[in-house]
PDB file of N, CA and C in Angstrom:
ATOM      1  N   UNK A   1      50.116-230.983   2.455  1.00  0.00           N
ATOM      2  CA  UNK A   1      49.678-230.415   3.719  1.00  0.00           C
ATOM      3  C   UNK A   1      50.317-229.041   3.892  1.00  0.00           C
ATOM      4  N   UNK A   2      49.381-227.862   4.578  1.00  0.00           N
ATOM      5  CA  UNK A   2      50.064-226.787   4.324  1.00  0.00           C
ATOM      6  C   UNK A   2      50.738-226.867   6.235  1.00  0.00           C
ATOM      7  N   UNK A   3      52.168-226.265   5.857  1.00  0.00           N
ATOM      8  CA  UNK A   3      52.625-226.053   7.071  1.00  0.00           C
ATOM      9  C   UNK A   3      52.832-225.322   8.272  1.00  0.00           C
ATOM     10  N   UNK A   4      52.595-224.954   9.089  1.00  0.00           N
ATOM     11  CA  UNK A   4      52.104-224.582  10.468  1.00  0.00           C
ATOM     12  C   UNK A   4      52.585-222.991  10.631  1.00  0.00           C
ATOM     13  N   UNK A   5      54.122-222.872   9.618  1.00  0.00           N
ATOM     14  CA  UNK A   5      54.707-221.171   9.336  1.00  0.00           C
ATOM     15  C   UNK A   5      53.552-220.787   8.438  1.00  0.00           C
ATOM     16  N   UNK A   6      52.549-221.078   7.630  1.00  0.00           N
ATOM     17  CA  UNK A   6      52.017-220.440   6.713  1.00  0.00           C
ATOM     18  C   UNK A   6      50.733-219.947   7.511  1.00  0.00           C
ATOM     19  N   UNK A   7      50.135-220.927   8.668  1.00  0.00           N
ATOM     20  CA  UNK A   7      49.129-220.734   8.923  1.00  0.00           C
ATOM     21  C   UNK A   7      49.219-219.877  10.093  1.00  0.00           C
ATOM     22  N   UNK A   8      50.950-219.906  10.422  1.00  0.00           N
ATOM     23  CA  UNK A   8      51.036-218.559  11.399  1.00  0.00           C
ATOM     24  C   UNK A   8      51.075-217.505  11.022  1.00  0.00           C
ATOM     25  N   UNK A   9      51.564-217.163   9.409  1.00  0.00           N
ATOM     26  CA  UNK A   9      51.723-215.973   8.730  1.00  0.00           C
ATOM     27  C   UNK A   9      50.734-215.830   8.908  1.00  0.00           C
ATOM     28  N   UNK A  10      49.680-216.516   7.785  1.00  0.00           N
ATOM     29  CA  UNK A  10      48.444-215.955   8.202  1.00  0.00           C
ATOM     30  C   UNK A  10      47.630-215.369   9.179  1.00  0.00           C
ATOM     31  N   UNK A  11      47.937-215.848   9.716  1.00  0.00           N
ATOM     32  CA  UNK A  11      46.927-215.227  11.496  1.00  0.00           C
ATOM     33  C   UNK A  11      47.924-213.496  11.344  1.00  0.00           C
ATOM     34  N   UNK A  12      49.170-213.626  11.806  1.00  0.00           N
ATOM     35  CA  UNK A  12      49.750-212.629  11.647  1.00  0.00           C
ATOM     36  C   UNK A  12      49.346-211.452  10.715  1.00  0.00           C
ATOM     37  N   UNK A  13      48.990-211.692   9.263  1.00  0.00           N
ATOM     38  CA  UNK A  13      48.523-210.653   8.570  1.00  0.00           C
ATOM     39  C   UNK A  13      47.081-210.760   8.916  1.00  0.00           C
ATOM     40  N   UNK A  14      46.285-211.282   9.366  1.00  0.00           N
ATOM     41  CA  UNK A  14      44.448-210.772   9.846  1.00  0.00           C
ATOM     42  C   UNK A  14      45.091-210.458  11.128  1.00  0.00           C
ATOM     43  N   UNK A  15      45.760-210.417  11.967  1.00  0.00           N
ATOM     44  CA  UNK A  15      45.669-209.565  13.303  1.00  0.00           C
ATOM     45  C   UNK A  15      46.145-208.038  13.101  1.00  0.00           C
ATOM     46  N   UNK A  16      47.384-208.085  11.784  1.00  0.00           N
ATOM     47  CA  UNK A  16      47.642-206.914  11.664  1.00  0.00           C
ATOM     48  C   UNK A  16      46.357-205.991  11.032  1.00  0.00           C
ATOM     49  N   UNK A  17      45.811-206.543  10.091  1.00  0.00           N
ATOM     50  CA  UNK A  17      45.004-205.778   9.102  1.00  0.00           C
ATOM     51  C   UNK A  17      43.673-205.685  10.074  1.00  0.00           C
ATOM     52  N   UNK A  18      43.364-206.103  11.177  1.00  0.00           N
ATOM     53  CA  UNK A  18      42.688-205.767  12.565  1.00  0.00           C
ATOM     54  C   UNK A  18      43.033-204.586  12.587  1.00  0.00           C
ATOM     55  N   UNK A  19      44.049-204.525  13.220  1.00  0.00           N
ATOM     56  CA  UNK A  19      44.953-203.645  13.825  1.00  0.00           C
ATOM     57  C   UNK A  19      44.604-202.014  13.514  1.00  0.00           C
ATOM     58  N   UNK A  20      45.053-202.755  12.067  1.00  0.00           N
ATOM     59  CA  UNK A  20      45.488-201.224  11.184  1.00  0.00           C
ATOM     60  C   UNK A  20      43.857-201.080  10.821  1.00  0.00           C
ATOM     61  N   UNK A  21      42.781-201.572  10.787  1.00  0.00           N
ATOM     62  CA  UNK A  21      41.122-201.523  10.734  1.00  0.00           C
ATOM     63  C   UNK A  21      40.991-200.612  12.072  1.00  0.00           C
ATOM     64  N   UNK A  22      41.181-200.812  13.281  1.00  0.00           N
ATOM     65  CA  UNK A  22      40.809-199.916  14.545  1.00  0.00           C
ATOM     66  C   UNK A  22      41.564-198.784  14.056  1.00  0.00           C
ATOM     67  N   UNK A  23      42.781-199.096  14.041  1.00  0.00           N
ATOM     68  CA  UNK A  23      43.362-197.521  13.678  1.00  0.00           C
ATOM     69  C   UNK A  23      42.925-196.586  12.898  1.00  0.00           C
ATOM     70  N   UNK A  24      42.728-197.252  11.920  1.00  0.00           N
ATOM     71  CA  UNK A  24      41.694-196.113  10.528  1.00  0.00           C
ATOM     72  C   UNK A  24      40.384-195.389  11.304  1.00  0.00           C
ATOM     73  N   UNK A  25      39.916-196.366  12.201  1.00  0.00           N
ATOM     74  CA  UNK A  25      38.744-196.127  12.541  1.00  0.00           C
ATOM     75  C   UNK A  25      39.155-194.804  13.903  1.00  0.00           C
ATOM     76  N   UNK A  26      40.229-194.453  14.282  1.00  0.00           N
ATOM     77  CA  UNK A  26      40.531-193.510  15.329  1.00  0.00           C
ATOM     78  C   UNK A  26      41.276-192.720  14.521  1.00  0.00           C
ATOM     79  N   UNK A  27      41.776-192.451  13.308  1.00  0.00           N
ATOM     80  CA  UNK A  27      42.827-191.540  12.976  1.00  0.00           C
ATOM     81  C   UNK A  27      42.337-190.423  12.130  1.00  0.00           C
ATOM     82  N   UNK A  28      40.920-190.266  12.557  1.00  0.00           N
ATOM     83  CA  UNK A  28      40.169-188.914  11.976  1.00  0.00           C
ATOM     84  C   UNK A  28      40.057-188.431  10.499  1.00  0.00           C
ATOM     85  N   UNK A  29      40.207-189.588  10.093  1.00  0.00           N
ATOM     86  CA  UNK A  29      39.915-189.494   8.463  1.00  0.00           C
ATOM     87  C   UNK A  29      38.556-189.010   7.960  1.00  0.00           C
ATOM     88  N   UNK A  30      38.347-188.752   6.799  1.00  0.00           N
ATOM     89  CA  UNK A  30      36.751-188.352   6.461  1.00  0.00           C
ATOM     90  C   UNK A  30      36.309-189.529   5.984  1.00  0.00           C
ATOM     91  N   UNK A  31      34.513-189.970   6.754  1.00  0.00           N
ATOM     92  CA  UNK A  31      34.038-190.936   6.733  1.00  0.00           C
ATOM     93  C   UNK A  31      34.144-191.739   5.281  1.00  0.00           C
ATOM     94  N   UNK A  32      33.939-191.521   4.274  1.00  0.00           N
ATOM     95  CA  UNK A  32      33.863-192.005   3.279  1.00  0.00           C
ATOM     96  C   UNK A  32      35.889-192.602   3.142  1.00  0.00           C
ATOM     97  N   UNK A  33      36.254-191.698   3.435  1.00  0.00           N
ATOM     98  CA  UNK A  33      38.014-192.805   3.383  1.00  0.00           C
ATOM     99  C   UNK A  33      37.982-193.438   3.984  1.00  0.00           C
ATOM    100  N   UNK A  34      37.876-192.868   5.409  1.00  0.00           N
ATOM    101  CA  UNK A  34      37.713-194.526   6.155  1.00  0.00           C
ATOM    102  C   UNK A  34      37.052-196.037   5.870  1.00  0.00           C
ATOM    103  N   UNK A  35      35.137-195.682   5.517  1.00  0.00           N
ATOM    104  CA  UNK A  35      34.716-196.875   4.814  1.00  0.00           C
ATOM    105  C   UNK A  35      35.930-197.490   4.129  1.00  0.00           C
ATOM    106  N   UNK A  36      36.099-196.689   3.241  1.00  0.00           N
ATOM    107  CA  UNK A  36      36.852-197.242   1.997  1.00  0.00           C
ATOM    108  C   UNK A  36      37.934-198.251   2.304  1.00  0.00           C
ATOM    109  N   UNK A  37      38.530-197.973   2.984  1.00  0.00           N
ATOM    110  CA  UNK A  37      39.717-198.463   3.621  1.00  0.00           C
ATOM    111  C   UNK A  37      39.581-199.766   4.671  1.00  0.00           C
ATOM    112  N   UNK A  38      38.631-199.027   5.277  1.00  0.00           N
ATOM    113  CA  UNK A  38      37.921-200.611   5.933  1.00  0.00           C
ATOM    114  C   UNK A  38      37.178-201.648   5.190  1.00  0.00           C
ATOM    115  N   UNK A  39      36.868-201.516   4.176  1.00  0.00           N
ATOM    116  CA  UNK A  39      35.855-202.676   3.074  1.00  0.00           C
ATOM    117  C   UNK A  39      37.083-203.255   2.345  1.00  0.00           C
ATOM    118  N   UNK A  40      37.926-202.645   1.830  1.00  0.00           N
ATOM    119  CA  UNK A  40      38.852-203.129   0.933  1.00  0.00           C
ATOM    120  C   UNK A  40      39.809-203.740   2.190  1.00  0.00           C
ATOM    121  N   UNK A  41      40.341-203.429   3.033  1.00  0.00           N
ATOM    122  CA  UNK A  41      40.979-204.327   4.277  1.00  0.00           C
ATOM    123  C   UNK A  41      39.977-205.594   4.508  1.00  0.00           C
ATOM    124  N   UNK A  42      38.538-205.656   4.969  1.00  0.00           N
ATOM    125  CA  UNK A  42      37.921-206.263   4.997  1.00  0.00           C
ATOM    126  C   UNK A  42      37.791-207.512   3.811  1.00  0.00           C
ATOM    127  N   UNK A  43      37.584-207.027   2.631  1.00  0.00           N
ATOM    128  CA  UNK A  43      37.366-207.790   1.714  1.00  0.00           C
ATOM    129  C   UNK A  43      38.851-208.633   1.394  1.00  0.00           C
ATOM    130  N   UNK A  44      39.832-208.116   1.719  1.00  0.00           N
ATOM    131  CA  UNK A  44      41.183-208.941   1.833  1.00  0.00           C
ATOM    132  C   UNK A  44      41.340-209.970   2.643  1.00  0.00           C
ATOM    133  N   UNK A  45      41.102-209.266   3.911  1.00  0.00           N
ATOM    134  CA  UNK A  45      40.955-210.988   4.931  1.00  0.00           C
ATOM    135  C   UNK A  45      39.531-211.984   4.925  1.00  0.00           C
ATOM    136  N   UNK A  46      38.962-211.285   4.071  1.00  0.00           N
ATOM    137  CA  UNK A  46      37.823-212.647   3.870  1.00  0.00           C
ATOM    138  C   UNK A  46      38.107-213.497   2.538  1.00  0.00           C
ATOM    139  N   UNK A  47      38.963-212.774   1.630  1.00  0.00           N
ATOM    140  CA  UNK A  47      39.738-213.538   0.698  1.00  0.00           C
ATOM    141  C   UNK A  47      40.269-214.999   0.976  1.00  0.00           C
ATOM    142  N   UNK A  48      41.809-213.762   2.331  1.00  0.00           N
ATOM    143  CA  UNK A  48      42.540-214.773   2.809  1.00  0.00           C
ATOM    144  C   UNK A  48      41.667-216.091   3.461  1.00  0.00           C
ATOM    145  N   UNK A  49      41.132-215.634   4.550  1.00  0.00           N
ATOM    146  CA  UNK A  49      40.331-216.920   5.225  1.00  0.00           C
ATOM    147  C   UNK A  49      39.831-218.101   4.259  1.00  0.00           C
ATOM    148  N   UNK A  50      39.180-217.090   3.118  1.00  0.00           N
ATOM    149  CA  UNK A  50      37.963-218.251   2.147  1.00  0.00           C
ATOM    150  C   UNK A  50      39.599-219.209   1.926  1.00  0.00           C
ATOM    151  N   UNK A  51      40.664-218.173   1.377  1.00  0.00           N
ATOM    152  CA  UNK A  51      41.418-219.569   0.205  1.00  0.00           C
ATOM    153  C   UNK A  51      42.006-220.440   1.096  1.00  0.00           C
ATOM    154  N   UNK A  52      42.589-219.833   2.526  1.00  0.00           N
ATOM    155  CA  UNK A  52      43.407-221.055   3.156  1.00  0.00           C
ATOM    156  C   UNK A  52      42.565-221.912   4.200  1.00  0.00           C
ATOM    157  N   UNK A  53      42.020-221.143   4.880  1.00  0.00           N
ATOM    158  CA  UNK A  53      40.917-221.862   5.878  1.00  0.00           C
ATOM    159  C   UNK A  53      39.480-222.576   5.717  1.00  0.00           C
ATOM    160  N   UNK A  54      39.365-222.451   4.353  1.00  0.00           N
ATOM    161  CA  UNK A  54      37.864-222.834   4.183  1.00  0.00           C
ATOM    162  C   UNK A  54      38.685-223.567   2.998  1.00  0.00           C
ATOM    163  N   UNK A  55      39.780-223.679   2.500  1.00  0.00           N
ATOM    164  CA  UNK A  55      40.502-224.448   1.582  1.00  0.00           C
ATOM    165  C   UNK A  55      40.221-224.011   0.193  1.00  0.00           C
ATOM    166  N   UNK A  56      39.447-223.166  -0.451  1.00  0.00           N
ATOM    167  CA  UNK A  56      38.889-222.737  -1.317  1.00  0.00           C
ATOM    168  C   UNK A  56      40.512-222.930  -2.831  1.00  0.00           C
ATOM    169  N   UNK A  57      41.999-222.230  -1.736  1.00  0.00           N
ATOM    170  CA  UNK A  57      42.860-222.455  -2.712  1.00  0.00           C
ATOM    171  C   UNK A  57      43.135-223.802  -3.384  1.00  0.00           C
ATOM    172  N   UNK A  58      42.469-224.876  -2.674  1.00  0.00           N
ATOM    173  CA  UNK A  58      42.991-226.453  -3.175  1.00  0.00           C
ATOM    174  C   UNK A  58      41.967-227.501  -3.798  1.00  0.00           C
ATOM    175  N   UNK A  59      40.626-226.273  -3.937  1.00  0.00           N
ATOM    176  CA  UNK A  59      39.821-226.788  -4.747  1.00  0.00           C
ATOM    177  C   UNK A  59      39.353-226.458  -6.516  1.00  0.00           C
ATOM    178  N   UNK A  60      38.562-227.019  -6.716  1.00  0.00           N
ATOM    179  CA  UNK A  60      38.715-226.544  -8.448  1.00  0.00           C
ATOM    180  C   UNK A  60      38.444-225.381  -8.856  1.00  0.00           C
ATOM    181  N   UNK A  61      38.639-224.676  -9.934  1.00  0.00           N
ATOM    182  CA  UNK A  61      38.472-223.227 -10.011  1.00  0.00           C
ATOM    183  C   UNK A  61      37.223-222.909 -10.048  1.00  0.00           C
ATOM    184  N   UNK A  62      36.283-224.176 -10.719  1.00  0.00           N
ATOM    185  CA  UNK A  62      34.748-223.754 -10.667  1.00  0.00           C
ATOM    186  C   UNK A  62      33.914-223.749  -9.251  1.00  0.00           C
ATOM    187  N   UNK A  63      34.657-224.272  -8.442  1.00  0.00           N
ATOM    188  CA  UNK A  63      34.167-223.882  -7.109  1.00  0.00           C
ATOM    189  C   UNK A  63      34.486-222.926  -6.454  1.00  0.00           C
ATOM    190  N   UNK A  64      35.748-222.219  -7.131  1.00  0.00           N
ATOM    191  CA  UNK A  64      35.934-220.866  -6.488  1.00  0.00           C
ATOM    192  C   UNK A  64      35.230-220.144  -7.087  1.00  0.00           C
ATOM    193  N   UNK A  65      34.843-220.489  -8.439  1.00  0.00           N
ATOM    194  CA  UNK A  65      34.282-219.218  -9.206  1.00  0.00           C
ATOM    195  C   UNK A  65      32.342-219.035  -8.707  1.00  0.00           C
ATOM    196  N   UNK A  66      32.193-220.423  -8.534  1.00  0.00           N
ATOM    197  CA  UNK A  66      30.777-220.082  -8.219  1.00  0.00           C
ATOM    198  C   UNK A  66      30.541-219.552  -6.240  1.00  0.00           C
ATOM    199  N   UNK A  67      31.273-219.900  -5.646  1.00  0.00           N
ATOM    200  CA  UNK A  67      31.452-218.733  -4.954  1.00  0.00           C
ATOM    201  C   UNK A  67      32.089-217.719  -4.558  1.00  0.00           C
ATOM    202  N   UNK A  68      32.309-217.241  -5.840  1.00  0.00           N
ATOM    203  CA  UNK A  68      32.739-215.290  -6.166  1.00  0.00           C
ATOM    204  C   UNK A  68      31.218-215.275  -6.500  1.00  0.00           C
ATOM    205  N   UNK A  69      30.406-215.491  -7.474  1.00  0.00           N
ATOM    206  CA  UNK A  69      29.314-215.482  -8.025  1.00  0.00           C
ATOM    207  C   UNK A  69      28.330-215.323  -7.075  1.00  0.00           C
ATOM    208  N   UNK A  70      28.155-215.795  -6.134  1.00  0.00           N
ATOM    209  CA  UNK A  70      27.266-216.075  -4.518  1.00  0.00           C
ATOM    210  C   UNK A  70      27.478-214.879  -4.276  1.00  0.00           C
ATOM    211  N   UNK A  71      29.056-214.304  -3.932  1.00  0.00           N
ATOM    212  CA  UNK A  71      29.148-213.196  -3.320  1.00  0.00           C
ATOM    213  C   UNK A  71      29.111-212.060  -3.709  1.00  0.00           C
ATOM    214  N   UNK A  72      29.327-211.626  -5.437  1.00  0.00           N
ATOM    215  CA  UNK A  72      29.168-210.661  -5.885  1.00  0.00           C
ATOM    216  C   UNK A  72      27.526-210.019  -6.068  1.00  0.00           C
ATOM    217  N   UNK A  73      26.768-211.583  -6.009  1.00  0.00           N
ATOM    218  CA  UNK A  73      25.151-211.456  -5.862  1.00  0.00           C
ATOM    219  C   UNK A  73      25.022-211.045  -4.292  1.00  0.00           C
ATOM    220  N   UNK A  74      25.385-211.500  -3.541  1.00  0.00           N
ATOM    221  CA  UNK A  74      25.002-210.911  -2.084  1.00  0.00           C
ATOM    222  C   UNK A  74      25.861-209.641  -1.863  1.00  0.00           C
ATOM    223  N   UNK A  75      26.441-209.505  -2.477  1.00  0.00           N
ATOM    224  CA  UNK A  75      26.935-207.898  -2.773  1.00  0.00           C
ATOM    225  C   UNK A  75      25.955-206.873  -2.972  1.00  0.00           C
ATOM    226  N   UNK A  76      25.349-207.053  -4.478  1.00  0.00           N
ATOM    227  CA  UNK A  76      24.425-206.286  -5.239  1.00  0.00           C
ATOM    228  C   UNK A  76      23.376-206.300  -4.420  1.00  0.00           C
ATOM    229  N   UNK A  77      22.880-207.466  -3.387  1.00  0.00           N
ATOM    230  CA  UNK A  77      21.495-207.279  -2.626  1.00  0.00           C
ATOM    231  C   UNK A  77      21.897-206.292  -1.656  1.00  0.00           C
ATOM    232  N   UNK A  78      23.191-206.301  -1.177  1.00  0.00           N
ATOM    233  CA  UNK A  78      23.134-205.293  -0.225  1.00  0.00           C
ATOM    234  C   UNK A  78      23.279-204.144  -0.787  1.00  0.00           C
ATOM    235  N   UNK A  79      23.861-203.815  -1.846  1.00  0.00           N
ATOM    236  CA  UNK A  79      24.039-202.015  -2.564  1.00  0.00           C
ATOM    237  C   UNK A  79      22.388-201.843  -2.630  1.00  0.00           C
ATOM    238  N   UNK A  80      21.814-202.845  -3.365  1.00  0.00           N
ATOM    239  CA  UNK A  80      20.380-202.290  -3.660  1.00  0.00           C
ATOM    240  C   UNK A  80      19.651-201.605  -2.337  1.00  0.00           C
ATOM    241  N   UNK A  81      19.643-202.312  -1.346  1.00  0.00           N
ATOM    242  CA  UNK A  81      19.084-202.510  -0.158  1.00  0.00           C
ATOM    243  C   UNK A  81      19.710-201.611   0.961  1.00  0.00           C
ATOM    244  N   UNK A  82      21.204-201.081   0.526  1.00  0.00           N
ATOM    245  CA  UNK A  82      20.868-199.807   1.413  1.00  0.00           C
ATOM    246  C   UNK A  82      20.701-198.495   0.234  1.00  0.00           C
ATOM    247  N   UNK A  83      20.352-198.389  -0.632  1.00  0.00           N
ATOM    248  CA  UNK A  83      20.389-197.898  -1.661  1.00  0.00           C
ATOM    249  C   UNK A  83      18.605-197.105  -1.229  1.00  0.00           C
ATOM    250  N   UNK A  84      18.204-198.249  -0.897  1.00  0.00           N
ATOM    251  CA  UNK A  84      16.310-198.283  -0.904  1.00  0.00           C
ATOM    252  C   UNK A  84      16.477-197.350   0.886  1.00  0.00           C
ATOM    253  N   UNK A  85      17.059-197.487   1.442  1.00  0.00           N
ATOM    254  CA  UNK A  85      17.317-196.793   2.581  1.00  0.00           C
ATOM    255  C   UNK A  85      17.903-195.144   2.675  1.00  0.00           C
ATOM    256  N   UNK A  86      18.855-194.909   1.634  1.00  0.00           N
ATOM    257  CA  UNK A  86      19.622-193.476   1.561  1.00  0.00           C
ATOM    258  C   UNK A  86      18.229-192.552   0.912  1.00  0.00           C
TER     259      UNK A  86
END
């Protein structure tokens, strides 16, 4: 059973990486750093969530791997698809 300090850390690092997400978004960076910075923050706490909250860390690796696989495909639909838009 995971214990109640881990699942407070956790919250703790997605409120910070919130945090520091609004901030990027006010600290007048050039748009393309900012994205940047916000997708890769982004893509970290959906990491975190998948492995501890959706349990993903305590299941078999082929279930993690086939959904990386899901998501790297719903990835590519979206590059294509705003791709067809620019």
């Amino acid at each position: 059973m995971v214990s109640t300090k881990l699942y407070t850390a956790i919250y703790v690092v997605l409120f910070v990486s919130a945090t520091v997400q609004v901030l990027v978004e006010f600290a007048g960076l050039s748009y393309w750093l900012a994205f940047g910075v916000i997708m890769v923050l982004s893509a970290a706490k959906a990491v975190l969530v998948a492995a501890y909250f959706q349990h993903l860390r305590f299941e078999p690796r082929s279930l993690t791997y086939l959904v990386c696989i899901g998501l790297v495909a719903a990835l590519a639909l979206t590059l294509a698809a705003s791709y067809s838009l620019l």
